[in-house]
N, C-alpha and C. Protein backbone atom coordinates (compact mmCIF):
# COMPACT_ATOMS: atom_id res chain seq x y z
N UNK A 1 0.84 -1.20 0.00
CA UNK A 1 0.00 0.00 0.00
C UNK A 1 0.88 1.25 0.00
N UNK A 2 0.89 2.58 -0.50
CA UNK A 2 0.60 3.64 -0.27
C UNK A 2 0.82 4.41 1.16
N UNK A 3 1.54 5.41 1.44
CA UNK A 3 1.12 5.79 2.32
C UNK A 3 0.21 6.46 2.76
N UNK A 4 -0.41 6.83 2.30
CA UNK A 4 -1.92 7.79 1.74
C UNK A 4 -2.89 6.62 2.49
N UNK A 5 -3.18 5.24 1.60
CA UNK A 5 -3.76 4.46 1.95
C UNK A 5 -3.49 3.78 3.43
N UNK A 6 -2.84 3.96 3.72
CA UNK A 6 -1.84 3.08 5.10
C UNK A 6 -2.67 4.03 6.02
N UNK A 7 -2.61 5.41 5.70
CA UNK A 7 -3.18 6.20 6.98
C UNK A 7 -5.33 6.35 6.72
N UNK A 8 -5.09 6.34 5.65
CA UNK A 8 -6.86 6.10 5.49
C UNK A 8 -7.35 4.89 6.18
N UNK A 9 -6.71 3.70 5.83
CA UNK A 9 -7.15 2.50 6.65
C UNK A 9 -7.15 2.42 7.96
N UNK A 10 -6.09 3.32 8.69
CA UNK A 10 -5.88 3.68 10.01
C UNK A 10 -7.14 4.10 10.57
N UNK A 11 -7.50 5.01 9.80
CA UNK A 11 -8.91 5.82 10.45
C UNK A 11 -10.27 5.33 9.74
N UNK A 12 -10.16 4.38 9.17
CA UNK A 12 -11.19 3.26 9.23
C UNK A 12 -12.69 4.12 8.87
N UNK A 13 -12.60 4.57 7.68
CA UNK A 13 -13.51 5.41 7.02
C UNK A 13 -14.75 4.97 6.99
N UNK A 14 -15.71 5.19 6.90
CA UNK A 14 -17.15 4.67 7.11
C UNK A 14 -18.17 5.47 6.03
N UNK A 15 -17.22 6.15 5.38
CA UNK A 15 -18.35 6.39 3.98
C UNK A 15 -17.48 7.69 2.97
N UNK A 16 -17.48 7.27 1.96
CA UNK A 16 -16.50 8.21 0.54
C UNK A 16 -17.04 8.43 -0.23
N UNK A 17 -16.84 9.98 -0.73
CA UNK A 17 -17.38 9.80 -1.98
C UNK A 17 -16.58 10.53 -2.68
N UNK A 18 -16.44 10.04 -4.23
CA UNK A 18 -15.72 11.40 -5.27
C UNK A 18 -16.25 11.41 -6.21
N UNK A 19 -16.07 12.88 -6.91
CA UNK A 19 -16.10 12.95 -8.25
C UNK A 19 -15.72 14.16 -8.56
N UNK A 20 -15.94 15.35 -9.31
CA UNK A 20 -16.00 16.54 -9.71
C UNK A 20 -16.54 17.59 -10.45
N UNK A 21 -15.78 18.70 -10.82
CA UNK A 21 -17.04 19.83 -11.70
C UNK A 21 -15.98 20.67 -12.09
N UNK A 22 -16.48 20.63 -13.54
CA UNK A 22 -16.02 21.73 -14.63
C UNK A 22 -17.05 22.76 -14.87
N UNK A 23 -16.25 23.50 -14.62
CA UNK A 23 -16.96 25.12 -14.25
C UNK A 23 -16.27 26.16 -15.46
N UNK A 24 -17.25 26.72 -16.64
CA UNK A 24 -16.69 27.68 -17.45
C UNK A 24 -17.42 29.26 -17.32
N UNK A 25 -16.78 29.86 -17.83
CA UNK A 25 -16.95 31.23 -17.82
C UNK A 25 -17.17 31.89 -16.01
N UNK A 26 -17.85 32.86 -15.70
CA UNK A 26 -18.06 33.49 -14.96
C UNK A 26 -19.01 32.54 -13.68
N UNK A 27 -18.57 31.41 -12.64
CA UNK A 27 -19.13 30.73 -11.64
C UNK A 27 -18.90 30.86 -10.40
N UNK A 28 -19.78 30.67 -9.38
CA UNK A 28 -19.72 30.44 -7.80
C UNK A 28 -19.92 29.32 -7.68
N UNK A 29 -19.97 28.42 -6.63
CA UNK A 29 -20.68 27.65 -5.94
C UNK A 29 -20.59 27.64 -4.38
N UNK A 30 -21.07 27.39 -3.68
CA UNK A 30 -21.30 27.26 -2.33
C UNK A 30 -21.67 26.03 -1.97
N UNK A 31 -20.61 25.28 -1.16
CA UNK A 31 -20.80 24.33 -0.53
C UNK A 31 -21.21 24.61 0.83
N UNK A 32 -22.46 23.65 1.43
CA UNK A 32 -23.06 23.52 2.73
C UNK A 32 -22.05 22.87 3.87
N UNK A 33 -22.30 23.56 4.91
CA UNK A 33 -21.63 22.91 6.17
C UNK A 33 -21.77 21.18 6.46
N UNK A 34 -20.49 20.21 6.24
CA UNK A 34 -20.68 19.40 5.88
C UNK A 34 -19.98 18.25 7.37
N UNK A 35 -19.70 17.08 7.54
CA UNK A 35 -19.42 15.97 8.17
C UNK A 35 -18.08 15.20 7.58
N UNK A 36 -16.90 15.19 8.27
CA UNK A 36 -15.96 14.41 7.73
C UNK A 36 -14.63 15.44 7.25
N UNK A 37 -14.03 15.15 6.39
CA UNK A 37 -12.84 15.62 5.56
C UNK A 37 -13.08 16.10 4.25
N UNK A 38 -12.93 17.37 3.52
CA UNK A 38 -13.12 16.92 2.24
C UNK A 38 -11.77 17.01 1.62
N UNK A 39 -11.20 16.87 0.28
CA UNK A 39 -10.21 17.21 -0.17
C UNK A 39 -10.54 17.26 -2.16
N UNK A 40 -9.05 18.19 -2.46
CA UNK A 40 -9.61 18.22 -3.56
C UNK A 40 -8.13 19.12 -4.24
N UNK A 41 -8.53 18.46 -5.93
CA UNK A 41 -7.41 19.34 -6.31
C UNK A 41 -7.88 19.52 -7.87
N UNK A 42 -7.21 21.17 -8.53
CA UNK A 42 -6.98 21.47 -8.86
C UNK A 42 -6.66 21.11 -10.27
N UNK A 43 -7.17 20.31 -11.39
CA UNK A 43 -6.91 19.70 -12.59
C UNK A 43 -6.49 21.04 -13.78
N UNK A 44 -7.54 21.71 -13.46
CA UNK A 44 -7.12 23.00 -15.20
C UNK A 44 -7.81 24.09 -14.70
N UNK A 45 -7.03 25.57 -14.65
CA UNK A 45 -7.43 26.42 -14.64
C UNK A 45 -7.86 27.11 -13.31
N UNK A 46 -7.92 27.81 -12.99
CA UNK A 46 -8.11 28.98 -11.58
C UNK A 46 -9.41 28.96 -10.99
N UNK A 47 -9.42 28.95 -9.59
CA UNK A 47 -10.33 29.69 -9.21
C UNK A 47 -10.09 30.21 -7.35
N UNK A 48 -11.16 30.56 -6.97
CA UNK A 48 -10.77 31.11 -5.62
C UNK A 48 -11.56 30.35 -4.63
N UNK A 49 -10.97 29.92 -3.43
CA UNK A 49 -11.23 29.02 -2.32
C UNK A 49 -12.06 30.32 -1.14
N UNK A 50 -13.24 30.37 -0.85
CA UNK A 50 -13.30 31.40 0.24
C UNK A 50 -13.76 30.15 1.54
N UNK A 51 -13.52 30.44 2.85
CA UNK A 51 -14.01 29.52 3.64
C UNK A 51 -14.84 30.60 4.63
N UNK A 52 -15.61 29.89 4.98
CA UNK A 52 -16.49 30.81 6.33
C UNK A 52 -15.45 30.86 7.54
N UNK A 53 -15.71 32.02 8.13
CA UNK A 53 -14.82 32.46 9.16
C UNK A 53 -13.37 32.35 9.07
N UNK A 54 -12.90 32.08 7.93
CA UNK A 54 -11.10 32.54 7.41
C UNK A 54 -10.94 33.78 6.55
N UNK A 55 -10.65 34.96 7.24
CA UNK A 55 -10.63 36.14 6.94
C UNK A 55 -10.14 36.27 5.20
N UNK A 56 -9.03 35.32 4.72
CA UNK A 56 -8.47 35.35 3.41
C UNK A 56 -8.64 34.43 2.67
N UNK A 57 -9.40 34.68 1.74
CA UNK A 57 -9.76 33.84 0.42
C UNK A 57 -8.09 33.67 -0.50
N UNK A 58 -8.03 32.35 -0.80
CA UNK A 58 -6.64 31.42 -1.69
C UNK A 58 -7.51 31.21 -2.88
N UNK A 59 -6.21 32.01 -3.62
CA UNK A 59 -6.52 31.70 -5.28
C UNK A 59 -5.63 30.59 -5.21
N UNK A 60 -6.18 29.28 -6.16
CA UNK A 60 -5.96 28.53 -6.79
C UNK A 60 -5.45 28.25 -8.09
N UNK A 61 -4.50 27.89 -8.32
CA UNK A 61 -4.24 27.19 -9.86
C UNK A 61 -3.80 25.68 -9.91
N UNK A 62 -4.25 25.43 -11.38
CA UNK A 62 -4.34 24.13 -11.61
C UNK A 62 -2.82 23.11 -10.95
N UNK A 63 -2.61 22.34 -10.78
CA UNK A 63 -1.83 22.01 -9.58
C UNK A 63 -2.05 21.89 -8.50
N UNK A 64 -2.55 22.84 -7.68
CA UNK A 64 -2.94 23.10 -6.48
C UNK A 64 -3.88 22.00 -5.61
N UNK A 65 -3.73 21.52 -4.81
CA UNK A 65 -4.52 20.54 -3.44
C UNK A 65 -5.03 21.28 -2.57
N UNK A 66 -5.85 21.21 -1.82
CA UNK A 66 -6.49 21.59 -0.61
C UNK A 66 -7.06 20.47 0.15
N UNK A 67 -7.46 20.49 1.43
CA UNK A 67 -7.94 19.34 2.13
C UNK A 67 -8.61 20.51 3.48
N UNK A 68 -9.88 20.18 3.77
CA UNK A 68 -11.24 20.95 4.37
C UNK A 68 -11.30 19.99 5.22
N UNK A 69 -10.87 20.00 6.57
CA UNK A 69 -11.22 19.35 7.78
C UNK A 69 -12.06 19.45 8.61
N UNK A 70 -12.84 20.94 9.04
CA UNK A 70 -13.60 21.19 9.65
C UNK A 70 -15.11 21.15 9.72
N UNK A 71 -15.17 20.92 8.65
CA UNK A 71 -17.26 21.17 8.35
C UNK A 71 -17.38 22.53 7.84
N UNK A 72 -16.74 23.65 7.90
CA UNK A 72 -17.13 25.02 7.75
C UNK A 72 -17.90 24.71 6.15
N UNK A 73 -19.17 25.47 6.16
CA UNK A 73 -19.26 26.61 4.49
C UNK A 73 -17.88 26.81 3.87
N UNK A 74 -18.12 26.59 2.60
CA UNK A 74 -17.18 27.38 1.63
C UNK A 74 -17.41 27.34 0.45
N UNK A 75 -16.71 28.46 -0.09
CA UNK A 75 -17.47 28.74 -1.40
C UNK A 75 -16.16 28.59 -2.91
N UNK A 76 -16.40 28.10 -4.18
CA UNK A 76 -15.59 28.40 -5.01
C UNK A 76 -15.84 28.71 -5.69
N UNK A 77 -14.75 29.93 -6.43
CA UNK A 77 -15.21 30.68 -7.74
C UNK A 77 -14.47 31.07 -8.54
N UNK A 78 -14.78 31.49 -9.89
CA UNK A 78 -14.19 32.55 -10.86
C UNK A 78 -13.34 33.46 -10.10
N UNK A 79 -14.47 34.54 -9.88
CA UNK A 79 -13.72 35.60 -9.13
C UNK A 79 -14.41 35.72 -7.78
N UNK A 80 -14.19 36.33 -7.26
CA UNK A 80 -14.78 36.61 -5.87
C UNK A 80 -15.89 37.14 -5.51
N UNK A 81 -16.30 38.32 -6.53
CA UNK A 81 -17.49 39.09 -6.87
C UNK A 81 -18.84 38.10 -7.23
N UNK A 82 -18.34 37.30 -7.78
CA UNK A 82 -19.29 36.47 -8.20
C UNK A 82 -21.00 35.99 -7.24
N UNK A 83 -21.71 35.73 -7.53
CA UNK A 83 -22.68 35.50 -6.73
C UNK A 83 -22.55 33.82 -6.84
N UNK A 84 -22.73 32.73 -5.73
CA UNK A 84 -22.49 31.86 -6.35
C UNK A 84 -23.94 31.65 -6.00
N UNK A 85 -24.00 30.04 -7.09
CA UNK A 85 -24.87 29.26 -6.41
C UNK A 85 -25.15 27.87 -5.21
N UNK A 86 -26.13 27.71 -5.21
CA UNK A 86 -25.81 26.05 -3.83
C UNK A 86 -25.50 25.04 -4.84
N UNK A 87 -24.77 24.20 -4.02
CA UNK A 87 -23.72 22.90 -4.43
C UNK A 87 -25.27 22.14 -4.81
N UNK A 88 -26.15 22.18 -4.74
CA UNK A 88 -27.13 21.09 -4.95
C UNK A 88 -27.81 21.67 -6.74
N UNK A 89 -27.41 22.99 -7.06
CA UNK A 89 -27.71 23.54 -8.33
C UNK A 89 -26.76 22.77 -9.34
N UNK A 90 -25.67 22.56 -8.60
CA UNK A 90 -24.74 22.03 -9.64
C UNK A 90 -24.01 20.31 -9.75
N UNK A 91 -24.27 19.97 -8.52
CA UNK A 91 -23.89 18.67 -8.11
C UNK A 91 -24.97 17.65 -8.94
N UNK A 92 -25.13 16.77 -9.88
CA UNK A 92 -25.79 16.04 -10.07
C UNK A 92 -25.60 14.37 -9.73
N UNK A 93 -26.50 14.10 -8.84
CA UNK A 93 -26.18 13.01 -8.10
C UNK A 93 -26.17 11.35 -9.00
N UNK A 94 -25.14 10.93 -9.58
CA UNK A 94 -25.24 10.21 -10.25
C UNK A 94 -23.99 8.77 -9.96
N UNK A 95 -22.96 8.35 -10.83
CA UNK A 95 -22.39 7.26 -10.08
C UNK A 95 -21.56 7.83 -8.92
N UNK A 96 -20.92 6.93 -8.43
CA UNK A 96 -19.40 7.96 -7.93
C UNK A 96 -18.43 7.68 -8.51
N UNK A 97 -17.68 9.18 -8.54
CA UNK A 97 -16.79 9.27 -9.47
C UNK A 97 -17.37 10.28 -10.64
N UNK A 98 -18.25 10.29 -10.40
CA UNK A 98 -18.68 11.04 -11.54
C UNK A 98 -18.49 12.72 -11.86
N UNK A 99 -18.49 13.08 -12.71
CA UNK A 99 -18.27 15.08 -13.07
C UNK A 99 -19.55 15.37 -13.79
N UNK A 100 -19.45 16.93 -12.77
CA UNK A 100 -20.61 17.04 -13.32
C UNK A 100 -20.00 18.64 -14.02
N UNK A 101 -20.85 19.16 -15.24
CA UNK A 101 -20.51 20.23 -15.98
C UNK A 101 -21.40 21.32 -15.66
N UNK A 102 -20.45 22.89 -15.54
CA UNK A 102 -21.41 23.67 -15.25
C UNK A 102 -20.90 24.48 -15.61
N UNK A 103 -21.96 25.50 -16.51
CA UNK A 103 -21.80 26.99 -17.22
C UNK A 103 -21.30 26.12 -18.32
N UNK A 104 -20.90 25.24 -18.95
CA UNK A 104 -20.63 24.91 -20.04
C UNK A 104 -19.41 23.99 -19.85
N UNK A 105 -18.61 24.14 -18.66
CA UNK A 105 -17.20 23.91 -18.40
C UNK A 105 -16.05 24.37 -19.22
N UNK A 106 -14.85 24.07 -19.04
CA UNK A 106 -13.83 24.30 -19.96
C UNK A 106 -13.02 25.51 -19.22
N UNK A 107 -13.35 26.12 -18.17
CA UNK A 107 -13.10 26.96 -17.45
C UNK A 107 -11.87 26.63 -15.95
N UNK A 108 -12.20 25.83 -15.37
CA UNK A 108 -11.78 25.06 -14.22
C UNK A 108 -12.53 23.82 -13.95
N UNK A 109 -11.33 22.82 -13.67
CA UNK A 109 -11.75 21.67 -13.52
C UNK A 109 -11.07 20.55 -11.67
N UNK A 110 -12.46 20.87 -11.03
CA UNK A 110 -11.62 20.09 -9.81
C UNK A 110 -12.33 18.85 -9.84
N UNK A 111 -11.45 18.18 -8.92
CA UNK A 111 -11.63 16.66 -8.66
C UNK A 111 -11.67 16.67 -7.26
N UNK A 112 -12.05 15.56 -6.57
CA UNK A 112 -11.87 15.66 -5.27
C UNK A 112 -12.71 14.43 -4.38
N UNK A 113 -12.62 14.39 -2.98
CA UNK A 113 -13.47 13.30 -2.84
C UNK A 113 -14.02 13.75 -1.01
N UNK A 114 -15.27 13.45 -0.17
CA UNK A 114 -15.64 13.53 1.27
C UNK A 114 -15.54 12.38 1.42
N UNK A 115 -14.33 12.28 3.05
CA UNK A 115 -14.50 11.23 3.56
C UNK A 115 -15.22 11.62 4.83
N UNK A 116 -15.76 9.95 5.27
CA UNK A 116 -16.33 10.21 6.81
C UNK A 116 -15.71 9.21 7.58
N UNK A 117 -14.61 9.54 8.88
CA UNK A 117 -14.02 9.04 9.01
C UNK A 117 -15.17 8.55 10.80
């Protein structure tokens, strides 16, 4: 195994899920206060990480990882100005693993997965 895997098995996960969203032109989204870990990275193209109650929003570029431990709200976007919408406008609940496309995509593309440990 992995060391990645070595420490996931450690904490003996009790429910996963992944997939992602390609987001083009001008997008928000807002994710709900959630249960577990999330993590996620960065495949093509920019956008901005805001979290509830962390005074400074992280621009992102493609490369880039993040990993969301707390449950907080947070929101990702184009630009910051943006109005977003709820994660349930854009999330379409289908296999896992699956991507879902929004605004057209071609814009930014993350991947990522919630664990519940």
């Amino acid at each position: 195994m992995d060391p990645l895997s070595d420490v996931l098995s450690l904490l003996k996960p009790r429910s996963y899920l992944a997939g992602g969203f390609d987001a083009g032109g001008e997008w928000g989204v807002q994710f709900p206060h959630y249960q577990g870990i999330k993590c996620y990275a960065v495949v093509s193209g920019q956008c901005w990480l805001a979290v509830d109650d962390v005074a400074k929003p992280v621009q992102l570029q493609a490369g880039d990882c993040f990993i969301l431990p707390r449950g907080r709200p947070f929101r990702l976007a184009s630009a910051l100005d943006v109005e977003p919408v709820d994660f349930h406008a854009v999330y379409r609940p289908q296999s896992r693993g699956s991507m879902s496309t929004f605004n057209g995509g071609g814009g930014c593309m993350i991947v990522g997965g919630h664990f519940i440990l």
